[in-house]
Protein backbone atom coordinates (compact mmCIF):
# COMPACT_ATOMS: atom_id res chain seq x y z
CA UNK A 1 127.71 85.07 100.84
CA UNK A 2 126.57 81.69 100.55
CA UNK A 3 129.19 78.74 101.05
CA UNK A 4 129.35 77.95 97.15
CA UNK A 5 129.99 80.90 96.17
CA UNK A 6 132.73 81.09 99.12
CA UNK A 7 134.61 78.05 98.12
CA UNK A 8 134.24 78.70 94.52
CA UNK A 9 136.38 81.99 95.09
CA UNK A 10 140.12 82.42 94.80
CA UNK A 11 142.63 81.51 96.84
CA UNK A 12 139.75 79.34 98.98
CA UNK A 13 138.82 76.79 96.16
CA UNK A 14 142.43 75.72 95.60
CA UNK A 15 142.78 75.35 99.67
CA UNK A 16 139.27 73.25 99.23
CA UNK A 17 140.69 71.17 96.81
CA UNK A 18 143.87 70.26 98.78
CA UNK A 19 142.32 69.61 101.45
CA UNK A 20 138.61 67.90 101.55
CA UNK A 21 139.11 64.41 99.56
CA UNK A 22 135.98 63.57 97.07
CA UNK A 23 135.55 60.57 97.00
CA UNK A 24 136.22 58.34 94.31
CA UNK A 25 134.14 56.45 91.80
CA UNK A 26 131.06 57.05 89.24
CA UNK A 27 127.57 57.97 91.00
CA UNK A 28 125.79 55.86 89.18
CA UNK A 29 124.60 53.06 91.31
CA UNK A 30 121.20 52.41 93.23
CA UNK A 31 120.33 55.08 96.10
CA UNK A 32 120.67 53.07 98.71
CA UNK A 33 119.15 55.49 101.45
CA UNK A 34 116.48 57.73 99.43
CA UNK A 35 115.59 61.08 101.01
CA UNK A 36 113.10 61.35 103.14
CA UNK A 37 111.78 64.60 102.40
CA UNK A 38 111.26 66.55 99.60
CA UNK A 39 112.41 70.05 100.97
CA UNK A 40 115.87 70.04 99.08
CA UNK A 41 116.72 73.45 100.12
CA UNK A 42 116.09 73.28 104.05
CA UNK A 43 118.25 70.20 103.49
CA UNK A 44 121.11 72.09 102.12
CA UNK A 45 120.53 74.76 104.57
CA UNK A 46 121.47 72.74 107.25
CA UNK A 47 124.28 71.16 105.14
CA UNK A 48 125.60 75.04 104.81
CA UNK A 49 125.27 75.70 108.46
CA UNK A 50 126.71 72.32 109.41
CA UNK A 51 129.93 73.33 107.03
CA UNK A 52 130.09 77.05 108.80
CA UNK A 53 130.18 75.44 112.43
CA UNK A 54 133.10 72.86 111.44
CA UNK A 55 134.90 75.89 109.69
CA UNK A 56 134.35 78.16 112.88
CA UNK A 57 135.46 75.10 115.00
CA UNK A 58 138.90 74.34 112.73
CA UNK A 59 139.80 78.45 112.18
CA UNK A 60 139.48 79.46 115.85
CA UNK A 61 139.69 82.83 115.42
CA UNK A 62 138.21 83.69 112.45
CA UNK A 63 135.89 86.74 111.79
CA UNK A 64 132.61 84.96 111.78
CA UNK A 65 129.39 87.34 110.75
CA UNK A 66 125.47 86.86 111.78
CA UNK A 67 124.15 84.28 111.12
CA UNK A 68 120.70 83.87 108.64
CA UNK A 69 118.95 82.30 111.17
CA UNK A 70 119.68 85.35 114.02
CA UNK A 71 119.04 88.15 111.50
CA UNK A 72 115.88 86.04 110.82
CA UNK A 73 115.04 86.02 113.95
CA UNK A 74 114.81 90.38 114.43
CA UNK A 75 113.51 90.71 110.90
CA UNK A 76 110.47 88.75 112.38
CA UNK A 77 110.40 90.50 115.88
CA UNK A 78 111.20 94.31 114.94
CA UNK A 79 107.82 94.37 113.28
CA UNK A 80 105.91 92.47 116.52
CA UNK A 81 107.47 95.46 118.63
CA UNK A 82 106.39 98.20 116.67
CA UNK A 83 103.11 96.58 116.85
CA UNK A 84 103.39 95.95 120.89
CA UNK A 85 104.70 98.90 121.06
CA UNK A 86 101.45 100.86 119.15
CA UNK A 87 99.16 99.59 120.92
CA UNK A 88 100.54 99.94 124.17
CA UNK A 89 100.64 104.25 123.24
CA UNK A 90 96.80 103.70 122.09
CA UNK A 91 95.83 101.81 125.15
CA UNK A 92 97.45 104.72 127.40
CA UNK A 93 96.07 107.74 124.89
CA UNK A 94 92.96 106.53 124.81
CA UNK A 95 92.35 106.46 128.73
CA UNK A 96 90.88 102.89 128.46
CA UNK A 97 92.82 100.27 130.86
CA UNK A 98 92.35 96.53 129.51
């Protein structure tokens, strides 16, 4: 579940509200400090994981889940073991020693 849709939710977004202060006035001035990138969504990424870790660090002892970024990180691997894993059997069934 992604943080919008988290805060968004029932009894959360009224917490939210009560507790994180917008702040005030119209947006409609210069940007003083344009972005520097164009990747918008790594941007907010980073914004969502930066929100998770202060939430984590404020509700000590939450029930926290894995993270994108670690599930990620076996969804790329799993397939790089199989792999090792293949060719390792093919080395040692085909006799040959490399």
């Amino acid at each position: 579940m992604g943080v919008k849709s988290f805060i968004t939710q029932h009894p959360f977004h009224e917490k939210f509200k009560s507790t994180i202060t917008r702040p005030n006035g119209k947006l409609d001035k210069p940007i003083l400090a344009p972005p520097l990138t164009s990747h918008y969504q790594l941007v907010g990424i980073a914004f969502d994981y930066l929100l998770r870790f202060h939430l984590e660090r404020i509700n000590v002892g939450s029930k926290t889940s894995a993270w994108a970024a670690e599930e990620g990180v076996t969804f790329l691997l799993d397939p790089l073991e199989e792999s090792s894993d293949q060719y390792e059997k093919s080395k040692t069934s085909s006799g040959s020693s490399a």
